[in-house]
Protein backbone atom coordinates (compact mmCIF):
# COMPACT_ATOMS: atom_id res chain seq x y z
CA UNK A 1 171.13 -208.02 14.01
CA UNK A 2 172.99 -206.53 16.88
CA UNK A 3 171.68 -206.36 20.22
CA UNK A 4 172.74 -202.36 20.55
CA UNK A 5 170.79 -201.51 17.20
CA UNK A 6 167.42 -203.68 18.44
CA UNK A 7 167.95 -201.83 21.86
CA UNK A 8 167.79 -198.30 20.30
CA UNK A 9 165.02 -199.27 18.32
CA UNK A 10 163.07 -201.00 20.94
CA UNK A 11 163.98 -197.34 22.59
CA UNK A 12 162.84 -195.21 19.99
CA UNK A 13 159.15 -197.15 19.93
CA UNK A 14 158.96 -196.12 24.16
CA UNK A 15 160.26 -192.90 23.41
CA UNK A 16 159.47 -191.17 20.46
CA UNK A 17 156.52 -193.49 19.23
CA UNK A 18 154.22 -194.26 22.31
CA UNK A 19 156.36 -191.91 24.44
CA UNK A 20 155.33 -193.30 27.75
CA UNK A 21 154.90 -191.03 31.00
CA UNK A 22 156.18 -191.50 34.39
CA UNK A 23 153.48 -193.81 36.13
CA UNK A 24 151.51 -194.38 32.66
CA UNK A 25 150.28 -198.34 31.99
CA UNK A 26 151.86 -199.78 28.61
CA UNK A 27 149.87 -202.51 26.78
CA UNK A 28 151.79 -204.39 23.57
CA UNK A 29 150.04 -206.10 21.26
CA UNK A 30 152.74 -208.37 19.89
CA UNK A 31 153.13 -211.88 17.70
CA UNK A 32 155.21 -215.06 18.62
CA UNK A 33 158.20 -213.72 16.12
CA UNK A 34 160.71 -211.94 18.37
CA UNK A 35 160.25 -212.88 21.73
CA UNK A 36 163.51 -211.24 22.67
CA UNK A 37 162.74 -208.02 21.10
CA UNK A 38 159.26 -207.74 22.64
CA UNK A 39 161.78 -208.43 26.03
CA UNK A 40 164.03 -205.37 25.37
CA UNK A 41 160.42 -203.32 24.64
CA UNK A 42 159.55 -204.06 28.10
CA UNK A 43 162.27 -203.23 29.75
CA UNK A 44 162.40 -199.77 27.64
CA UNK A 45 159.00 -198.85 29.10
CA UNK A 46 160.09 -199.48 32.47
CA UNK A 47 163.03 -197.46 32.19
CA UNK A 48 160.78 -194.78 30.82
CA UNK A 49 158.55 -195.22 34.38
CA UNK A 50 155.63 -197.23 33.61
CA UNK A 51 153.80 -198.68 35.76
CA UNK A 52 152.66 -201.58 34.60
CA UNK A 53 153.35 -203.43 31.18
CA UNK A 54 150.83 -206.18 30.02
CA UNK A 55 152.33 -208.35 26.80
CA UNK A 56 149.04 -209.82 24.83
CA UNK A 57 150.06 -212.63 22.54
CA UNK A 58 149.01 -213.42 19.26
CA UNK A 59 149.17 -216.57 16.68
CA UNK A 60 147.18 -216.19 13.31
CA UNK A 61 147.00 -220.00 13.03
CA UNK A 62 144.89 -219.83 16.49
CA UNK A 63 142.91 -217.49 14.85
CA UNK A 64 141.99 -219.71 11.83
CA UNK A 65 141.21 -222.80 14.19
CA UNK A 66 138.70 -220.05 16.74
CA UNK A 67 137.01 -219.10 13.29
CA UNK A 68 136.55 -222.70 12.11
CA UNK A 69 135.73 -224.63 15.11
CA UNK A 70 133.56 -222.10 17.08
CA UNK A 71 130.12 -221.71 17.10
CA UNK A 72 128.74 -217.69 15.42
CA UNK A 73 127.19 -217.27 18.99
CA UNK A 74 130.80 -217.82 20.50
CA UNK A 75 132.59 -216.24 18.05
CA UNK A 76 130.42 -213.01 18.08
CA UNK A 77 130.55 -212.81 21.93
CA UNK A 78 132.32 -209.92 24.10
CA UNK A 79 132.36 -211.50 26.91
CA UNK A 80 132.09 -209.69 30.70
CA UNK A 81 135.79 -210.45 31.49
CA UNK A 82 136.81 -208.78 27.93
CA UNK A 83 134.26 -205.88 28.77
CA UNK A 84 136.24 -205.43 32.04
CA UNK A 85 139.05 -205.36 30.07
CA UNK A 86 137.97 -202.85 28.04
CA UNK A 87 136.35 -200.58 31.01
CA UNK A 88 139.91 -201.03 32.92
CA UNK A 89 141.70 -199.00 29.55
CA UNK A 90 138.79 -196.27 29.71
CA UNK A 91 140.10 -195.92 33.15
CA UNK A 92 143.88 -195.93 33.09
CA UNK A 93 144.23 -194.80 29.25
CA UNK A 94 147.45 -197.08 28.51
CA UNK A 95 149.95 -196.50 25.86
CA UNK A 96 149.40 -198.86 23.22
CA UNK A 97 152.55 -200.50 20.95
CA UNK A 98 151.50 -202.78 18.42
CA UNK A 99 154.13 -204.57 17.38
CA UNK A 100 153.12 -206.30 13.36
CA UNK A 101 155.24 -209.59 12.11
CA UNK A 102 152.54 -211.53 10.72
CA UNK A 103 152.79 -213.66 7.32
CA UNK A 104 150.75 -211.80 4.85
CA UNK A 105 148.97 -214.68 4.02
CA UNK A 106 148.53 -216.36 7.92
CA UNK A 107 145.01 -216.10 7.46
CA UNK A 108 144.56 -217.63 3.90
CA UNK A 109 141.66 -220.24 3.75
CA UNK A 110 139.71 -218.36 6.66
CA UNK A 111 136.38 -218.80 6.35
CA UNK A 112 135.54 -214.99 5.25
CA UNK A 113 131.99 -214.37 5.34
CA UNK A 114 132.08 -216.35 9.15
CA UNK A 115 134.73 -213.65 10.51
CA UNK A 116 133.23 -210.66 8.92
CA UNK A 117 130.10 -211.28 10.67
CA UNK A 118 131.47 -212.06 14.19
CA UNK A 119 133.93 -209.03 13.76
CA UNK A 120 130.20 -206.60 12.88
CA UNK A 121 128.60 -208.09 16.32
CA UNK A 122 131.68 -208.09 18.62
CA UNK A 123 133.03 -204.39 17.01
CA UNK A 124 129.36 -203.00 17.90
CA UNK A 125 129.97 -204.19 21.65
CA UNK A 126 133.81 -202.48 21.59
CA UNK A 127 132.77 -199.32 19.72
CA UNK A 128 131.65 -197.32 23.11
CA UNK A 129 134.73 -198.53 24.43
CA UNK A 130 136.72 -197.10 22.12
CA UNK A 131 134.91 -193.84 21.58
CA UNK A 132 135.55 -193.15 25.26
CA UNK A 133 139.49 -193.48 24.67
CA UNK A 134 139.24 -191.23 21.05
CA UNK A 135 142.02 -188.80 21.43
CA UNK A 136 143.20 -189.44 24.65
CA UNK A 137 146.02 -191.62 25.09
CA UNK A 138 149.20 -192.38 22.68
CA UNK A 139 149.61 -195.51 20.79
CA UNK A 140 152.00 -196.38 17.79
CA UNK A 141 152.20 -199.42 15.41
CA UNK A 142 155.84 -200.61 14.52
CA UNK A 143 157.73 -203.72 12.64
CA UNK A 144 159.77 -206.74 13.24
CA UNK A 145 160.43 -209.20 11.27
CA UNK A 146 158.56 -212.69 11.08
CA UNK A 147 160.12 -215.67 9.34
CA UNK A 148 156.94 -216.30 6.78
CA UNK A 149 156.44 -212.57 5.88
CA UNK A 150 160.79 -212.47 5.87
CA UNK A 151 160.58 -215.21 3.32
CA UNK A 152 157.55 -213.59 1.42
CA UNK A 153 159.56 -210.79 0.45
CA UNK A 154 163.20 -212.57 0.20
CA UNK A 155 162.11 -216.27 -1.50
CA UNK A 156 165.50 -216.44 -3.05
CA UNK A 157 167.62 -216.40 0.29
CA UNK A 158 167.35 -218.79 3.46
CA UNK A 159 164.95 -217.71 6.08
CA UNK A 160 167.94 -216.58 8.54
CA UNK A 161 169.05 -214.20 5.65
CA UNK A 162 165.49 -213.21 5.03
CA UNK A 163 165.29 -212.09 8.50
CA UNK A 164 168.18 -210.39 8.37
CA UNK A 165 167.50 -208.50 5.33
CA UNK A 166 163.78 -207.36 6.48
CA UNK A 167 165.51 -206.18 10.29
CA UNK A 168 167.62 -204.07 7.88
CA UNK A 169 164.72 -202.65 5.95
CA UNK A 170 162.58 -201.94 9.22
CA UNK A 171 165.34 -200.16 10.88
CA UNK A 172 166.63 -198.14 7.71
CA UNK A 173 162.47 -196.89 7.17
CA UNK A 174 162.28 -196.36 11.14
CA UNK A 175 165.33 -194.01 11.18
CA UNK A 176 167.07 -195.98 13.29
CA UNK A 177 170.94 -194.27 13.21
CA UNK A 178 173.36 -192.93 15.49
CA UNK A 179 171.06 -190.46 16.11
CA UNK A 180 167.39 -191.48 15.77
CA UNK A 181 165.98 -188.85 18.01
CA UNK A 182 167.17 -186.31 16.24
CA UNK A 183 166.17 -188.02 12.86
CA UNK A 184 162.47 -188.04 14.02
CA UNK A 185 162.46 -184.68 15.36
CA UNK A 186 163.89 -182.82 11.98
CA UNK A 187 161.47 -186.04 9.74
CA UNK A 188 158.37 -184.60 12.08
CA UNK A 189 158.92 -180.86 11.47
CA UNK A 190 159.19 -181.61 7.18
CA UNK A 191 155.99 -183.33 7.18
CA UNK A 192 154.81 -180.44 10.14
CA UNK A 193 155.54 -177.68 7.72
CA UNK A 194 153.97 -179.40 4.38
CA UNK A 195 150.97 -180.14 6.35
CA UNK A 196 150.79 -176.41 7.12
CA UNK A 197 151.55 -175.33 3.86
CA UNK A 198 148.36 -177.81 2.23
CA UNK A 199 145.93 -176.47 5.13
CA UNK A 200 146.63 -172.50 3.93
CA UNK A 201 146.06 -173.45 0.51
CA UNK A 202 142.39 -173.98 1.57
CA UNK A 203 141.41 -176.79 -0.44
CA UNK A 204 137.78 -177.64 -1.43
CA UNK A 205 138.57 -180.33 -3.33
CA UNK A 206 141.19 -182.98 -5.13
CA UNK A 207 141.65 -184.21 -8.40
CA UNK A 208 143.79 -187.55 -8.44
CA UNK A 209 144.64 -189.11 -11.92
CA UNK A 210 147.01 -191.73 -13.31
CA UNK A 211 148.56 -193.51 -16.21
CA UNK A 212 146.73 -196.77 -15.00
CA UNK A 213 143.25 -195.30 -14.99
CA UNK A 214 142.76 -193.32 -11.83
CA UNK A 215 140.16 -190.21 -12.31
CA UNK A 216 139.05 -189.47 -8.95
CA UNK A 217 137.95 -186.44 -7.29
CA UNK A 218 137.18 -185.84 -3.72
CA UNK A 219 135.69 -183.25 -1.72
CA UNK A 220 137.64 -182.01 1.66
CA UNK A 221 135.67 -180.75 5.11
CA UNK A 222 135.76 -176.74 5.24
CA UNK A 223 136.76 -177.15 9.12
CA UNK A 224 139.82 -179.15 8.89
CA UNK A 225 143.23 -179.61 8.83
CA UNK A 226 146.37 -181.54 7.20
CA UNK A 227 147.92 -183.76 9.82
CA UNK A 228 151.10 -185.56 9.41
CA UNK A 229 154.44 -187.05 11.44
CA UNK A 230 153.56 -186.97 15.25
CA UNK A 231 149.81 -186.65 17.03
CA UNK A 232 149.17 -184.67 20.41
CA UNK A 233 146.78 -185.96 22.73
CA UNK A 234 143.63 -184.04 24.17
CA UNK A 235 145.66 -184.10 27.50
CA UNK A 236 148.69 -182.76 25.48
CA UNK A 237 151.30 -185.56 25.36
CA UNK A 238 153.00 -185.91 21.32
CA UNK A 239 153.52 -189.44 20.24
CA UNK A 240 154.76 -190.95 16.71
CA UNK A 241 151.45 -193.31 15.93
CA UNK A 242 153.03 -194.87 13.64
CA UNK A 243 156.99 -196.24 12.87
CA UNK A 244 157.47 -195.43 9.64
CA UNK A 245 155.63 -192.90 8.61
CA UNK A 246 155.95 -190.41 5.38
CA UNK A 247 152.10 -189.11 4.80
CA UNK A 248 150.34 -185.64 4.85
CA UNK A 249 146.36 -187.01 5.55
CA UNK A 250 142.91 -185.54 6.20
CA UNK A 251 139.73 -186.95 6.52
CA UNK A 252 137.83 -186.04 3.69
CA UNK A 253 133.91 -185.50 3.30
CA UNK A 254 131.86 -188.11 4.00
CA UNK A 255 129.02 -188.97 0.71
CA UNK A 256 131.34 -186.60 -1.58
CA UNK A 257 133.89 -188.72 -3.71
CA UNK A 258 133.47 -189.62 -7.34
CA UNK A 259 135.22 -191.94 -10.17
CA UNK A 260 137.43 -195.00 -9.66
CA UNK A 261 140.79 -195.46 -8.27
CA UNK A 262 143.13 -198.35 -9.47
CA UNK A 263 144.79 -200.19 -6.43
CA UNK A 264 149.09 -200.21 -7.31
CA UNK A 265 149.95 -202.46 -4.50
CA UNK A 266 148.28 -205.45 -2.74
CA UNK A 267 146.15 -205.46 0.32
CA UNK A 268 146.86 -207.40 3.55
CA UNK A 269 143.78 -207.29 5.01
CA UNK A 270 142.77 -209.87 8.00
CA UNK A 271 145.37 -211.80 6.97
CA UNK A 272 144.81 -212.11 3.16
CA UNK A 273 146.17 -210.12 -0.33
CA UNK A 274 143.89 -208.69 -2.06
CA UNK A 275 145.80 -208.01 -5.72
CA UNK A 276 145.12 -206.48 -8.38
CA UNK A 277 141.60 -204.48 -7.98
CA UNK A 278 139.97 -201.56 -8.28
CA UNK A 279 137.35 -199.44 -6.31
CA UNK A 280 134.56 -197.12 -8.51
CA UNK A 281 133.02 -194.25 -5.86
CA UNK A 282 129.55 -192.58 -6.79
CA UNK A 283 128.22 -189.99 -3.95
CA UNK A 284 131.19 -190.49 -1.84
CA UNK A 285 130.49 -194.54 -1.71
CA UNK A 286 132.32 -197.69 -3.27
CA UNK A 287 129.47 -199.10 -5.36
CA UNK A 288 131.61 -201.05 -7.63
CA UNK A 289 134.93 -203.51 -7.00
CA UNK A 290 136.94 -205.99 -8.53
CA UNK A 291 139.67 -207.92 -7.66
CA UNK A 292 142.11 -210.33 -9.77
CA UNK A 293 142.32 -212.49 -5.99
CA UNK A 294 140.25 -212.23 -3.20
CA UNK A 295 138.01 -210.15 -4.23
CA UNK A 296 134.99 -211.80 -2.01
CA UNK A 297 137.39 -210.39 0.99
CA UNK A 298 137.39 -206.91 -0.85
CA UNK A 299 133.57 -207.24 -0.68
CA UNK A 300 133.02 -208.51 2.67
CA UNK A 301 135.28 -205.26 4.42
CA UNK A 302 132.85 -202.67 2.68
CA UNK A 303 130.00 -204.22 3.77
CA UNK A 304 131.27 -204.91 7.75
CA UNK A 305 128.88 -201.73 8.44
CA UNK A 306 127.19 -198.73 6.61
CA UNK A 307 130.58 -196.59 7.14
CA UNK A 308 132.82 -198.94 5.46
CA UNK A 309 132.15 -198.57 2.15
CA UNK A 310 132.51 -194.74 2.46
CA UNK A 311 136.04 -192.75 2.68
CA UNK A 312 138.20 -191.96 6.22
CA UNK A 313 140.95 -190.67 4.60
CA UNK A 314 143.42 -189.22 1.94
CA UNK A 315 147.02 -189.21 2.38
CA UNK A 316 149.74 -187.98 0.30
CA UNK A 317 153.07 -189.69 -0.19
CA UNK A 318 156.02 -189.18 -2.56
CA UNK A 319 157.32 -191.61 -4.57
CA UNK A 320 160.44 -190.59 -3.25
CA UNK A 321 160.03 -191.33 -0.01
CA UNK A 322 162.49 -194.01 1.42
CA UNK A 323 159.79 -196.29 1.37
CA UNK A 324 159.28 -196.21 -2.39
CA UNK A 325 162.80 -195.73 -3.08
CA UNK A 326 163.81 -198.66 -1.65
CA UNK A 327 161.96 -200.88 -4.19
CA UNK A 328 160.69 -203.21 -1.90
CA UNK A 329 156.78 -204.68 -1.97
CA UNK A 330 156.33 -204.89 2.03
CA UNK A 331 153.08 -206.91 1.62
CA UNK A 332 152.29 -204.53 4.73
CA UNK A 333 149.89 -201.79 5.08
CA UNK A 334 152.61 -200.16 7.45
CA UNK A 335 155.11 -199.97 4.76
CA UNK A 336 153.30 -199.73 1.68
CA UNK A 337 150.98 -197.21 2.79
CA UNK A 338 153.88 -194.87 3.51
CA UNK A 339 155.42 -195.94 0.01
CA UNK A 340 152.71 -194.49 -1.94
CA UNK A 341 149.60 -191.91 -1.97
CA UNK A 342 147.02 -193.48 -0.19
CA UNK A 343 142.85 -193.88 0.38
CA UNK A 344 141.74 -195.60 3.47
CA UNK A 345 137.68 -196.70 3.69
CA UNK A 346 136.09 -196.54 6.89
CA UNK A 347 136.51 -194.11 9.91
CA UNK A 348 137.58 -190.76 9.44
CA UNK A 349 139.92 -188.87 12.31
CA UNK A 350 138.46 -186.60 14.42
CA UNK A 351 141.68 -184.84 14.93
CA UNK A 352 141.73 -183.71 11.53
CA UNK A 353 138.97 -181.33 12.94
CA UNK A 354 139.86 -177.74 13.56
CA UNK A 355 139.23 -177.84 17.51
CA UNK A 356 138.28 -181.17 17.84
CA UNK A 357 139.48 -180.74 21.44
CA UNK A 358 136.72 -178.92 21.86
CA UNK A 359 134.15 -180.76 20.59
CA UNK A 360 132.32 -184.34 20.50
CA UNK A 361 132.99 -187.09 18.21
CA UNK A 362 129.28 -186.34 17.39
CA UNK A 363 129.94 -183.04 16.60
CA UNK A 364 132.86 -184.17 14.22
CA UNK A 365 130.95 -186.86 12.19
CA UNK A 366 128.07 -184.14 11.77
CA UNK A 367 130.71 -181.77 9.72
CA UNK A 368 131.53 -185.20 7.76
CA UNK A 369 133.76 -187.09 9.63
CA UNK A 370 133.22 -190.43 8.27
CA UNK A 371 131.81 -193.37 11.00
CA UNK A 372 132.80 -197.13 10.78
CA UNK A 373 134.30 -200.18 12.60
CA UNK A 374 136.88 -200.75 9.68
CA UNK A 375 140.11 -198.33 8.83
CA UNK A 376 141.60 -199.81 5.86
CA UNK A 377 144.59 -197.99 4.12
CA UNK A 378 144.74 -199.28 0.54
CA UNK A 379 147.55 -197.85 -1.74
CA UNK A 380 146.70 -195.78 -5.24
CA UNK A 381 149.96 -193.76 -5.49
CA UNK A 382 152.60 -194.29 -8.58
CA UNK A 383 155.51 -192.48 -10.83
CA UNK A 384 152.32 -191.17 -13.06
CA UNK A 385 150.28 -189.46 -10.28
CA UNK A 386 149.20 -185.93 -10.55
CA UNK A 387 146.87 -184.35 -8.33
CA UNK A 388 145.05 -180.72 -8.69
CA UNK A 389 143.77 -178.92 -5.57
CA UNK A 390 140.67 -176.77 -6.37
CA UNK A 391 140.74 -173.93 -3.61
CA UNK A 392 138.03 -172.55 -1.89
CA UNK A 393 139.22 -168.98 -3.36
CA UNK A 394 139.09 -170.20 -7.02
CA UNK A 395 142.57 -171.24 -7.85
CA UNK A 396 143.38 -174.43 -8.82
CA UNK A 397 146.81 -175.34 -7.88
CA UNK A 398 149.15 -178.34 -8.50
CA UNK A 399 149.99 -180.37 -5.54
CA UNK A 400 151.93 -183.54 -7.06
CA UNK A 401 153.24 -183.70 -10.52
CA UNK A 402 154.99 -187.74 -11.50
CA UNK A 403 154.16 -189.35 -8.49
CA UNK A 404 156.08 -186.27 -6.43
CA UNK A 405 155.26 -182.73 -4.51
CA UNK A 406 154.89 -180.01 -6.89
CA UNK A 407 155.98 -178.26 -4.41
């Protein structure tokens, strides 16, 4: 890929996705794959006057060996130089890039049940951590390629070619053109004016069937809003969170969805696809789920904490979008989130809150803002979707029709 395309893109992360301030600290969160794209980042968000860039590094396959060969007392430790760590982004509120290449199966043969319960005990130490930084400073998760994941979704082609052919699908679903900018800023006010348009319809609750199964309805909060495209922080500051992106979400209420949803894409979660499963809600909780592989991970994620197995969000995505029309199976929740309509389980947004600004996270979760360690998108959407929006005035009105808007 050219040098002057992976510059504007490594651009359009700094700019329009974290869109780092004068003086602001800039932590990426980054694998071994493109070392020389992860350069050009840095040198974007110097340009765009940071102060200070930190690169962390990861490698699944040092993940695998931490999880195998270390003790659970080890591996459920925060310890006090990590807690600093932690204190130090309270402080100086960074902008975050996370930067995704990893093979969708890195983490396959992990022992499961050993990393769940070191993720509950170390997550419980983070959690204030993070609550402290809710809201409050910009972060955005984008793509490059990695070889493995390149070759999961090209087998027939070399891995150069693979490569090749995944940069091309990043940078076509990032808008990367001649004019990427402006390509965000008309993308942003689509999704900006849909979002409106679903918040004035005052919806109470939605119905969500399918071909495949799917009868699910779900109850919305009273005292929210649609949110889609770009995020403002408390302090004011818009950011893209995440490269692509093609949804209209909400967080819906928490102990109020029923009936089952059938899954129409796999899940990479920690490092593992989950295929082929299904999720059955009574009283707003998954009490029921199977899985044709990997179901035991499926299991162990709604049971990291009481939150988890309860929903954080619904988001609404055309079949159309470029995502979907594209034809390609990312193996990513990045991608294949934004390809189809989507649930996620675990923590709600706050944001989605009308005046959350104003108010605590506690205040949120008590209108039914859902609480958890996890936030895991999983994808429902397909060409047979239709979904029904029961109003709070009594109508009922159609909000996707084969998989599209209705409107």
């Amino acid at each position: 890929m050219k040098k002057t395309i992976l510059k504007e893109y490594a651009k359009l992360i700094v700019q329009v996705g974290a869109n780092v301030q004068k003086g602001q600290d800039v932590v990426i969160n980054a694998g071994l794959d493109q070392p020389e794209f992860i350069k050009m980042l840095v040198e974007e968000a110097y340009k765009a006057g940071a102060r200070h860039v930190q690169v962390n590094w990861s490698y699944l396959p040092l993940k695998k060996l931490d999880v195998r060969y270390q003790s659970m007392e080890t591996l459920s430790t925060v310890n006090d130089w990590e807690k600093a760590k932690w204190q130090h982004m309270v402080d100086r509120l960074p902008a975050m890039i996370h930067i995704i290449s990893d093979d969708p199966d890195g983490l396959k043969g992990m022992n499961v049940a050993k990393f769940a319960k070191a993720s509950q005990a170390t997550r419980k130490v983070v959690k204030p951590y993070r609550d402290q930084m809710e809201n409050k400073y910009q972060w955005t998760i984008a793509a490059v390629p990695g070889e493995a994941w390149a070759k999961k979704m090209f087998p027939s082609v070399s891995k150069r070619q693979a490569v090749e052919k995944l940069w091309e699908a990043i940078l076509y679903t990032a808008r990367v053109t001649d004019d990427s900018v402006g390509a965000w800023q008309e993308h942003n006010a689509d999704l900006i004016d849909r979002c409106k348009r679903l918040t004035e319809l005052g919806i109470q609750s939605l119905h969500i069937t399918a071909d495949n199964g799917t009868d699910f309805t779900v109850e919305l909060i009273e005292d929210s809003h649609w949110c889609g495209g770009g995020d403002t922080t408390i302090g004011g500051v818009f950011f893209n969170p995440n490269m692509p992106t093609e949804e209209c979400f909400i967080s819906p209420m928490k102990g109020k969805a029923e009936g089952i949803v059938y899954a129409t894409k796999p899940l990479s979660y920690q490092g593992q696809l989950i295929e082929n499963f299904s999720i059955r809600f009574h009283e707003g909780k998954a009490v029921e789920v199977h899985a044709e592989k990997n179901e035991e991970a499926l299991k162990a994620m709604i049971a990291m904490d009481e939150g988890a197995a309860y929903l954080g969000e619904v988001a609404l995505v055309p079949q159309s979008s470029p995502i979907s029309a594209s034809g390609l199976l990312f193996y990513n929740t990045l991608f294949d989130e934004n390809a189809a309509c989507h649930l996620a389980l675990g923590a709600g947004f706050a944001d989605t809150i009308n005046g959350y600004q104003e108010k605590s996270l506690d205040d949120c979760r008590a209108l039914g803002i859902n609480e958890s360690m996890i936030h895991t998108d999983f994808m429902i959407g397909c060409d047979s979707m239709a979904i029904d929006a029961a109003c709070r005035d009594g109508r009922v009105v159609p909000i996707f029709r084969q998989g599209n808007w209705a409107f």
